[in-house]
N, C-alpha and C. Protein backbone atom coordinates (compact mmCIF):
# COMPACT_ATOMS: atom_id res chain seq x y z
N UNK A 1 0.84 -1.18 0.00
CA UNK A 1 0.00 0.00 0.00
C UNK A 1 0.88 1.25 0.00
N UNK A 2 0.35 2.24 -0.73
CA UNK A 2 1.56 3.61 -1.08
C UNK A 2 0.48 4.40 0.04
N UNK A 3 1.48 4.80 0.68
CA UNK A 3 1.51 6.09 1.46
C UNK A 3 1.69 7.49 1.44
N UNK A 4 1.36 8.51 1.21
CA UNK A 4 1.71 9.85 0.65
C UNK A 4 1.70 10.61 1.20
N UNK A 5 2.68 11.55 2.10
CA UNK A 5 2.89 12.70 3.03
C UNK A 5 1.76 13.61 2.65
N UNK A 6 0.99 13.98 3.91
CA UNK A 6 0.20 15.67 3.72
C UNK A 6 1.11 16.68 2.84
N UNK A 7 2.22 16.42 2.92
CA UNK A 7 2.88 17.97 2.08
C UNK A 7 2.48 17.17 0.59
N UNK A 8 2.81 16.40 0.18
CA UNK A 8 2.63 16.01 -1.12
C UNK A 8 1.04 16.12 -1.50
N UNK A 9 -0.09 15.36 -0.73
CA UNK A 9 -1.31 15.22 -0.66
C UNK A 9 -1.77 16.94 -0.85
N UNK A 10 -1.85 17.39 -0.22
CA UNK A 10 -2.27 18.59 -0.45
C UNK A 10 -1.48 19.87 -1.38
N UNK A 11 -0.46 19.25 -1.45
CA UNK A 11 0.52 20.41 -3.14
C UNK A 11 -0.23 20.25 -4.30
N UNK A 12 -1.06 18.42 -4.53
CA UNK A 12 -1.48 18.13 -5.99
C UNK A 12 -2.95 18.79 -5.48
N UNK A 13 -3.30 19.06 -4.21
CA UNK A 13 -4.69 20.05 -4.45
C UNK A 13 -4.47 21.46 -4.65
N UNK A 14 -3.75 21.97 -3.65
CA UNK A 14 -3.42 23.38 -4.18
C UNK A 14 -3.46 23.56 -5.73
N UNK A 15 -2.27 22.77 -6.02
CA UNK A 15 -2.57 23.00 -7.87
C UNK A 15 -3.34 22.65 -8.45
N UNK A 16 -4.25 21.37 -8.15
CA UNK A 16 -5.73 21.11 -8.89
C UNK A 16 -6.32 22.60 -8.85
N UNK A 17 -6.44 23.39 -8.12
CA UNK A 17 -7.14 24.32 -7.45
C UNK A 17 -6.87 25.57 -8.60
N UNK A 18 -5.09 25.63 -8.73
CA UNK A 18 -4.83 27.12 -9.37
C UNK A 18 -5.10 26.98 -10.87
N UNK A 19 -5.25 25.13 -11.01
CA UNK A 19 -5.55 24.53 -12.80
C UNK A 19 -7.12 25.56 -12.84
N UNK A 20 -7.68 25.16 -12.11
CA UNK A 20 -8.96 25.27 -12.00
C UNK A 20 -9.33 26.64 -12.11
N UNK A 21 -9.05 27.46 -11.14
CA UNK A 21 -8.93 29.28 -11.25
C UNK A 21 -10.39 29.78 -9.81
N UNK A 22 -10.84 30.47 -10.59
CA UNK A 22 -12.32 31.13 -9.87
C UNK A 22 -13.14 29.76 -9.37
N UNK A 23 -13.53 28.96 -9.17
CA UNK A 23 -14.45 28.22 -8.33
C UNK A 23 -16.08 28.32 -9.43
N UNK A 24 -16.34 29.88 -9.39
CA UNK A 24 -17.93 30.24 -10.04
C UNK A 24 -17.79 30.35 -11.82
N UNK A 25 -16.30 30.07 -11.98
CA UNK A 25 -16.02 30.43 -13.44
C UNK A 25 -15.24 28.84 -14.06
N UNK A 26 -15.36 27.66 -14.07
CA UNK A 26 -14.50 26.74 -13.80
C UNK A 26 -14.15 26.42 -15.47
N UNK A 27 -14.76 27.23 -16.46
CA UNK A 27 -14.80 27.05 -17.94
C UNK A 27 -13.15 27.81 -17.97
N UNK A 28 -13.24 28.82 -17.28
CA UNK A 28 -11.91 29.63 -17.44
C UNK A 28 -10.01 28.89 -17.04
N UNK A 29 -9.45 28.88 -17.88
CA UNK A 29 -8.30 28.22 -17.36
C UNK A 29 -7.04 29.34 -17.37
N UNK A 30 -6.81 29.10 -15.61
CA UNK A 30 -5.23 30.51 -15.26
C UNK A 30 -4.39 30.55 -16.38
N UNK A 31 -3.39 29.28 -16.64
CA UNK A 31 -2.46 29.28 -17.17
C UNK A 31 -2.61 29.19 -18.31
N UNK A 32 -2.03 30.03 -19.19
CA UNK A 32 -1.97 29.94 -20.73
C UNK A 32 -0.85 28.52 -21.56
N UNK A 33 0.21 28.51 -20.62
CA UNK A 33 0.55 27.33 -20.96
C UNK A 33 -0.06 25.83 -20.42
N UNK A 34 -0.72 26.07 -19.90
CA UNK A 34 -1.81 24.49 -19.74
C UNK A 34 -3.09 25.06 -20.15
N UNK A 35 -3.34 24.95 -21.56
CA UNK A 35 -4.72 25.49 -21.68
C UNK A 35 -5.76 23.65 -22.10
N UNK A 36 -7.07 24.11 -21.52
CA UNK A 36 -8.03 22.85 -21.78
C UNK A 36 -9.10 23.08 -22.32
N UNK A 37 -10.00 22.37 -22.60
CA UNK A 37 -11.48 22.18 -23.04
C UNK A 37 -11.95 21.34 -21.96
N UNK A 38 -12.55 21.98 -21.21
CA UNK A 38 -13.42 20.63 -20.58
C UNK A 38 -14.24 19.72 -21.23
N UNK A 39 -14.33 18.75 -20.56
CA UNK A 39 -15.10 18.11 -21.41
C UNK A 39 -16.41 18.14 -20.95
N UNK A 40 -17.59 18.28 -22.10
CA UNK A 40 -19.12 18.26 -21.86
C UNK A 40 -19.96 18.07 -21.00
N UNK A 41 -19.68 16.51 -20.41
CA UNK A 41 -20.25 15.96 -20.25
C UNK A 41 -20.26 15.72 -18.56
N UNK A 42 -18.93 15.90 -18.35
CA UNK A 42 -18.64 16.03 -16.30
C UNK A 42 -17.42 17.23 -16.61
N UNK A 43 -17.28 17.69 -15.36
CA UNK A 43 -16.60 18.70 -14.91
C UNK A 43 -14.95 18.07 -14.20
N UNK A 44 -14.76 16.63 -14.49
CA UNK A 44 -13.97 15.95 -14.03
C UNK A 44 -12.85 16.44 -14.92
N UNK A 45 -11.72 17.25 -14.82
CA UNK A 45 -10.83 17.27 -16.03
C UNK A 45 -9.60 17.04 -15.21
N UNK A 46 -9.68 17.15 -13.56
CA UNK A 46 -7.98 17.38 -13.37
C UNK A 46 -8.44 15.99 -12.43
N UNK A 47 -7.58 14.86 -12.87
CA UNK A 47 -7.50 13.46 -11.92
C UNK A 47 -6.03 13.20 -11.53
N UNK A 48 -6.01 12.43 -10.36
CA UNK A 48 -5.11 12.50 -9.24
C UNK A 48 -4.42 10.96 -9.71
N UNK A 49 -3.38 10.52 -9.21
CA UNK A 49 -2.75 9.28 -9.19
C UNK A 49 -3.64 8.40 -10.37
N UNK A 50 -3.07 8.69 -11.73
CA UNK A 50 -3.54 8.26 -13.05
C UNK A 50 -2.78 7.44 -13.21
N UNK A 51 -3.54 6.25 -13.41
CA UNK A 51 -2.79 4.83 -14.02
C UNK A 51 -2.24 4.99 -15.32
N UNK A 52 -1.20 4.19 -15.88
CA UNK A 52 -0.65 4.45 -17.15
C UNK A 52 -0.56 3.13 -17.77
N UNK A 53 -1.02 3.13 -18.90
CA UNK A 53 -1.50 1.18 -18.84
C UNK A 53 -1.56 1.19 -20.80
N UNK A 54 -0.35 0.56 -21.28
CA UNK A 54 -0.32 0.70 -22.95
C UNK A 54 -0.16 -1.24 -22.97
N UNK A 55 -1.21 -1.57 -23.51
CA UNK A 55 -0.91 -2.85 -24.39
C UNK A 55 -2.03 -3.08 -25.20
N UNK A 56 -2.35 -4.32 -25.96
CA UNK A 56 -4.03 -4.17 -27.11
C UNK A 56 -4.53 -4.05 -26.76
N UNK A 57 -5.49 -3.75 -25.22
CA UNK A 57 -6.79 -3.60 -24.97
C UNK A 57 -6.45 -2.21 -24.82
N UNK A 58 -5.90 -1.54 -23.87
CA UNK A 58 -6.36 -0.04 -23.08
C UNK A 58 -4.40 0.48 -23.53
N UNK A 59 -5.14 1.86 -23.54
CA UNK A 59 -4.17 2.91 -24.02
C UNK A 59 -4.38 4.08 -23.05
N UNK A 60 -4.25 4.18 -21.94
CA UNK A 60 -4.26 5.36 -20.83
C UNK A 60 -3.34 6.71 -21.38
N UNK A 61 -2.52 6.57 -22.35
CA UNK A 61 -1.96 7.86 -22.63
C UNK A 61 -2.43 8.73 -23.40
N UNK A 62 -3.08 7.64 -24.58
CA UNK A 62 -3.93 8.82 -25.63
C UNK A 62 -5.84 8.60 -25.13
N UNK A 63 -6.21 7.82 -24.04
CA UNK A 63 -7.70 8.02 -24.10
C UNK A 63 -7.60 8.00 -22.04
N UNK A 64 -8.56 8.60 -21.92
CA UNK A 64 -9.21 8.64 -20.54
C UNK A 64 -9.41 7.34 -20.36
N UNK A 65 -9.90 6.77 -19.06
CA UNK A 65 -10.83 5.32 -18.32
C UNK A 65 -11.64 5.52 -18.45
N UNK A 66 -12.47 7.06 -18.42
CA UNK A 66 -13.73 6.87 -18.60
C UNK A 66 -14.35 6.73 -19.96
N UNK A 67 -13.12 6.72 -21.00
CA UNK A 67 -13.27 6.21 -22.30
C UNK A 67 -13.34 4.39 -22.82
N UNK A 68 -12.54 4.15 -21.93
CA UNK A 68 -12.09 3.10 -22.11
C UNK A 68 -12.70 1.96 -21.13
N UNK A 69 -13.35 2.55 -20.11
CA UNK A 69 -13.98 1.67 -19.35
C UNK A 69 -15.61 2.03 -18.58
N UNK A 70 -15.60 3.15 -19.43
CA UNK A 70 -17.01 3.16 -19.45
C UNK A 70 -17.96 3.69 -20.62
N UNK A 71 -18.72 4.98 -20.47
CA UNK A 71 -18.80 5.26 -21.72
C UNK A 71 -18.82 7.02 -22.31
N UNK A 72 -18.14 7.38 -21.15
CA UNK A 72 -17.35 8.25 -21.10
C UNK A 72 -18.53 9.82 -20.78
N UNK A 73 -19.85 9.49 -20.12
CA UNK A 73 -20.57 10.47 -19.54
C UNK A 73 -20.30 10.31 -17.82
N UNK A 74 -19.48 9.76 -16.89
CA UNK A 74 -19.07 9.59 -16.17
C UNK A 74 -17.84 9.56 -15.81
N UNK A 75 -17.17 9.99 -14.85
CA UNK A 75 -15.38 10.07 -14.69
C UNK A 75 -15.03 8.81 -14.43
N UNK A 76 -14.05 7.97 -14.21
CA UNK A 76 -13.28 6.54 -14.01
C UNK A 76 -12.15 7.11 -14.20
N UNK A 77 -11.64 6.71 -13.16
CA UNK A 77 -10.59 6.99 -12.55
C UNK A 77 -9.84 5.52 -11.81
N UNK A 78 -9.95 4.61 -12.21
CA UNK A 78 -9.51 3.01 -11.37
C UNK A 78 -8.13 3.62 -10.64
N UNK A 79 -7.85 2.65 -9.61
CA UNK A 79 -6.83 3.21 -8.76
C UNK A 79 -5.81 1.74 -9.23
N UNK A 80 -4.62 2.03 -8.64
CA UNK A 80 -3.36 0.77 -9.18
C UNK A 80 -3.80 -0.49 -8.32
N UNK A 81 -5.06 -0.54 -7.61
CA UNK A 81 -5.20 -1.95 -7.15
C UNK A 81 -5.95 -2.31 -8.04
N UNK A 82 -7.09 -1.64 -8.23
CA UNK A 82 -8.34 -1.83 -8.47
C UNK A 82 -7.38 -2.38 -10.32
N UNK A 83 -7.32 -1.93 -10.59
CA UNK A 83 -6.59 -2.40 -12.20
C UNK A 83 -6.02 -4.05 -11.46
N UNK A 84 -5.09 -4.04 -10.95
CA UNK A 84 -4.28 -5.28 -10.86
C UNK A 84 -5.55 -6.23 -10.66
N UNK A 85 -6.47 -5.88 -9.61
CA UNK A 85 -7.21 -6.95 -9.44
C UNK A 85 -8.40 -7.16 -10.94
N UNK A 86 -8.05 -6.32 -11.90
CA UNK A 86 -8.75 -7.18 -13.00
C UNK A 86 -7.91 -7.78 -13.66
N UNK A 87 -6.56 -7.84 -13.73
CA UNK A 87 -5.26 -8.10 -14.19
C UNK A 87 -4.64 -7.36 -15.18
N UNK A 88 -4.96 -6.00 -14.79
CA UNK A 88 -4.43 -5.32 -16.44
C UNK A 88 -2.80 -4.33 -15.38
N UNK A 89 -1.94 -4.79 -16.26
CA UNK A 89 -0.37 -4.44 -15.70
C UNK A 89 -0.17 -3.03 -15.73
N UNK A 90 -0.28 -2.30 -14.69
CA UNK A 90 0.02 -0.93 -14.40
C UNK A 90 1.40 -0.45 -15.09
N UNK A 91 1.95 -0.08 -15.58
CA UNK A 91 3.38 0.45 -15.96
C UNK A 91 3.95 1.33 -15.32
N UNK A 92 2.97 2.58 -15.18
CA UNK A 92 3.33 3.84 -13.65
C UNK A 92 2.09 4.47 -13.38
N UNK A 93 2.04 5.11 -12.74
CA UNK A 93 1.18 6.11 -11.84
C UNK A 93 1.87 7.51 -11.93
N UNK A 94 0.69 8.39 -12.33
CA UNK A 94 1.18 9.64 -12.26
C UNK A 94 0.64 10.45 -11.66
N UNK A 95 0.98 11.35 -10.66
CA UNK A 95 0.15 12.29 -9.71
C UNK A 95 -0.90 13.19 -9.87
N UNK A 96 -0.72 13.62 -11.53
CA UNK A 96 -2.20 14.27 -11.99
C UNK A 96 -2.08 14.29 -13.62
N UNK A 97 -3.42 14.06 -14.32
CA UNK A 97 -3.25 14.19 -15.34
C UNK A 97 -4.46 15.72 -15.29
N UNK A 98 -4.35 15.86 -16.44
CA UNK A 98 -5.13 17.11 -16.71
C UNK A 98 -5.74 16.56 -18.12
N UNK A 99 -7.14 16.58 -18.10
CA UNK A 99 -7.76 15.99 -19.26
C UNK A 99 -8.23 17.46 -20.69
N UNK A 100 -8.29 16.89 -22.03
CA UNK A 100 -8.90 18.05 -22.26
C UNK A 100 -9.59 17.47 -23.64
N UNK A 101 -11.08 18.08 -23.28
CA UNK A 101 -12.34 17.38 -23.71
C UNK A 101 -12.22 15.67 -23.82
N UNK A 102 -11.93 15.70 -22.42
CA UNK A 102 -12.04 14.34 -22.39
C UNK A 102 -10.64 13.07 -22.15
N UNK A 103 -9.42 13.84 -23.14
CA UNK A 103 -8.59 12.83 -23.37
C UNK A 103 -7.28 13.91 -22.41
N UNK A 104 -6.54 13.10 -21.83
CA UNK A 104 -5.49 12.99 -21.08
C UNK A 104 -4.36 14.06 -22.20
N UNK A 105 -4.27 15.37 -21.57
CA UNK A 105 -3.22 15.97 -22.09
C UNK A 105 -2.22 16.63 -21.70
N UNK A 106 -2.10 16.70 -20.17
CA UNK A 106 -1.21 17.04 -19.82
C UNK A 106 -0.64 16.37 -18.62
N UNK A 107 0.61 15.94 -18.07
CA UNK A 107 0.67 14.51 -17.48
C UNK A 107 2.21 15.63 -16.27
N UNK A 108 1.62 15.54 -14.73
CA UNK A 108 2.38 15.91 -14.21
C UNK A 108 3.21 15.61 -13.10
N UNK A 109 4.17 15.48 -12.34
CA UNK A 109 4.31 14.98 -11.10
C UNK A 109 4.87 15.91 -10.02
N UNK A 110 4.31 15.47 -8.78
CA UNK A 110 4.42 16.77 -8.11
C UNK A 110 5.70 16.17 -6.76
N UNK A 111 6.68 16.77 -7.13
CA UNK A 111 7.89 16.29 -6.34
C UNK A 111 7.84 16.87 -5.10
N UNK A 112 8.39 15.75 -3.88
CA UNK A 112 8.27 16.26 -2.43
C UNK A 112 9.67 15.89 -1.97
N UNK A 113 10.30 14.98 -1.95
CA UNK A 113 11.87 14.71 -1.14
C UNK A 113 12.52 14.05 -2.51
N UNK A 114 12.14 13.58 -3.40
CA UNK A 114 12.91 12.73 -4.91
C UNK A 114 12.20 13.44 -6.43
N UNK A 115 13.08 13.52 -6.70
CA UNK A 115 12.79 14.12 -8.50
C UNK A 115 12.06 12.54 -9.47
N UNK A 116 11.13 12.73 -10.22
CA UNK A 116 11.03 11.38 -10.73
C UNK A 116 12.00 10.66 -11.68
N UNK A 117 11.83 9.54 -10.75
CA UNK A 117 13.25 8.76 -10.72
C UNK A 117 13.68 8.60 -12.45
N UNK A 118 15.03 8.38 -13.40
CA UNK A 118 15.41 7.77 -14.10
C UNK A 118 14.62 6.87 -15.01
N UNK A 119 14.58 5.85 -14.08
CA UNK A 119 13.86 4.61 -14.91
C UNK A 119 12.50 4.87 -14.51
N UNK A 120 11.43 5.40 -14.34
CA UNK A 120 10.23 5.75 -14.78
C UNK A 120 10.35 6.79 -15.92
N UNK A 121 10.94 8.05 -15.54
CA UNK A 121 11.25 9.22 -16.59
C UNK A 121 11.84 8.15 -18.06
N UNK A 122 12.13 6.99 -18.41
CA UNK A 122 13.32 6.57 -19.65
C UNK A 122 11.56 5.70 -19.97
N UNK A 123 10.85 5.17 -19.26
CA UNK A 123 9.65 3.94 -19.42
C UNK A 123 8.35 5.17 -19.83
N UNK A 124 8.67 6.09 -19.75
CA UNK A 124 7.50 7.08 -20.06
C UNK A 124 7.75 7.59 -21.51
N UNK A 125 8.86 7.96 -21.68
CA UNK A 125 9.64 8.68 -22.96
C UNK A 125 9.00 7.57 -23.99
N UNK A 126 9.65 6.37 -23.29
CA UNK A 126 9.39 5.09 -24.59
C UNK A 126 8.24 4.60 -24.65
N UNK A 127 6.97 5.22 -23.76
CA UNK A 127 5.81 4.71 -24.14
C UNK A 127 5.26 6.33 -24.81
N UNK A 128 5.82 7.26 -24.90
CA UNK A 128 5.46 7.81 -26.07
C UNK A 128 4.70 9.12 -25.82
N UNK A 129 4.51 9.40 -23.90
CA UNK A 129 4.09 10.52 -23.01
C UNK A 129 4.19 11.57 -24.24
N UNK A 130 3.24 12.36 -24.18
CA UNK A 130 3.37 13.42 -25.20
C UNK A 130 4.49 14.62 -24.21
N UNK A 131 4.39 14.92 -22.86
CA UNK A 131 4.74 15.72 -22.19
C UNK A 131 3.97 15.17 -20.46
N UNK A 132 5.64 15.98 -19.48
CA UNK A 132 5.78 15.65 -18.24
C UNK A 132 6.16 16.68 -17.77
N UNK A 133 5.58 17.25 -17.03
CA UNK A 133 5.65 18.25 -16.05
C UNK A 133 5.69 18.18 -14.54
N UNK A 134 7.04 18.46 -13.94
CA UNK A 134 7.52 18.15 -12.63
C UNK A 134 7.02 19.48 -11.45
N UNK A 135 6.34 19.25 -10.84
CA UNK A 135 6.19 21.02 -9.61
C UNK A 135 6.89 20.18 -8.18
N UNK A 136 7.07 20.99 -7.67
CA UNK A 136 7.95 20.84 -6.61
C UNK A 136 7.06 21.32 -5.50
N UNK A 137 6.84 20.46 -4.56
CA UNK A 137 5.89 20.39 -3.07
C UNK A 137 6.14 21.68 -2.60
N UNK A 138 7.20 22.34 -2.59
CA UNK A 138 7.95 23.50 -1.47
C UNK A 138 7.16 24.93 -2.32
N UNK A 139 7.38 24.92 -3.32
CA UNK A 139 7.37 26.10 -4.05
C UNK A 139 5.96 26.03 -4.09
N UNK A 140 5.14 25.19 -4.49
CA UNK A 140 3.47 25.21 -4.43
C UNK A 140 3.16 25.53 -2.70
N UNK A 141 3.64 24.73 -1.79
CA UNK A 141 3.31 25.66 -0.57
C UNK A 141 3.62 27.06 -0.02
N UNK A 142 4.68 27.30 -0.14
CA UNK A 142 5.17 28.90 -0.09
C UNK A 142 4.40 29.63 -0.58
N UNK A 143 3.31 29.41 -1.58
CA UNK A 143 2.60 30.76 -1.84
C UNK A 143 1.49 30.93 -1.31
N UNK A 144 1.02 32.29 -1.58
CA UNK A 144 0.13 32.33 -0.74
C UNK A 144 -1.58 33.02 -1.03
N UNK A 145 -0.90 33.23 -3.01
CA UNK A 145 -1.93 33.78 -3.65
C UNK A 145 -1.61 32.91 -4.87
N UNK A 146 -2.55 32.57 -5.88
CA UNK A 146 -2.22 31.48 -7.01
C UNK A 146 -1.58 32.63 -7.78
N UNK A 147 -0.66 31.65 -8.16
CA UNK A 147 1.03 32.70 -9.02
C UNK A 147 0.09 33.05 -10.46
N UNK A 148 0.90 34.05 -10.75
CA UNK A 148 0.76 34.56 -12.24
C UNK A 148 2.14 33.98 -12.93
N UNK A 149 3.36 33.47 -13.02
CA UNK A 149 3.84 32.47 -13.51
C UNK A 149 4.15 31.39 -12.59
N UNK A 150 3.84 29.99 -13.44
CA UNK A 150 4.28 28.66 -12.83
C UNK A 150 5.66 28.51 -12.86
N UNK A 151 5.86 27.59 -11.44
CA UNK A 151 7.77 27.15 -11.96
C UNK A 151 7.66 25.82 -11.92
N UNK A 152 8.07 25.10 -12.65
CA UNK A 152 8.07 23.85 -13.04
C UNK A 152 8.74 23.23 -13.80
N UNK A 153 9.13 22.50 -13.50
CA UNK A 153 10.26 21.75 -15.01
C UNK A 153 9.64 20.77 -16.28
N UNK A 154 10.34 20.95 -17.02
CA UNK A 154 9.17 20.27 -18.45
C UNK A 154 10.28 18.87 -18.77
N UNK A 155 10.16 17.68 -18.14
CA UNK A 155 10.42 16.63 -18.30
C UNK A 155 10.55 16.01 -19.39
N UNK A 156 9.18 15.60 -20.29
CA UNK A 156 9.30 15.41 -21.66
C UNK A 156 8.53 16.34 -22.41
């Protein structure tokens, strides 16, 4: 069972939060370099610890779960047990994806004491991640108003 420090747990909400912007305006997106479409149908666009799962049945990098395992007017989100126990082989987990209209487009991890490691960063490249974006636990807590520029490192 994975365990995840409050500083980490609550950095990927803070930033769900600044993805998100105004609360009464949620169509609107802060950052110009993460821009989205929500999708139609749910308001689900920013998901947390996203399975990453490429072989002939399911493709988690270019389609949502709720594409692929349902029928996509509902969010699905399976967690890394819940997959194993149907037997489909997890490859990694990523701390947030950011969906847009629907399909998985921006893929990020939010660092707290380790940078993501080597051999996940080399198994992501070669499954073909369009882009990886690293934020750092410290710098998302230190603020104290949502930034007008992000700092973040661009992985792939």
């Amino acid at each position: 069972m994975f365990l995840e420090s409050y500083l980490h747990k609550f950095s990927k909400e803070v930033l769900r939060e600044w993805f998100i912007g105004n609360p009464l305006n949620v169509k609107k997106n802060t950052f110009k370099e993460f821009s989205y479409t929500e999708n139609d149908f749910n308001n689900e666009n920013i998901l947390f610890e996203y399975a990453i799962v490429c072989n002939n049945e399911y493709n988690s990098i270019n389609y949502s779960w709720s594409e692929m395992l349902g029928d996509g007017y509902e969010t699905i989100n399976p967690s890394y047990e819940e997959l194993r126990e149907r037997n489909i082989n997890v490859i990694a987990v990523i701390d947030m994806v950011i969906l847009d209209k629907g399909k998985p487009k921006y893929f990020i991890e939010v660092k707290n004491t380790n940078p993501v490691s080597s051999v996940k960063l080399k198994k992501l490249k070669m499954l073909g991640i369009p882009n990886l974006y690293e934020f750092d636990c410290d710098y998302i807590m230190r603020q104290c108003n949502i930034p007008k520029i992000l700092e973040y490192d661009k992985l792939i």
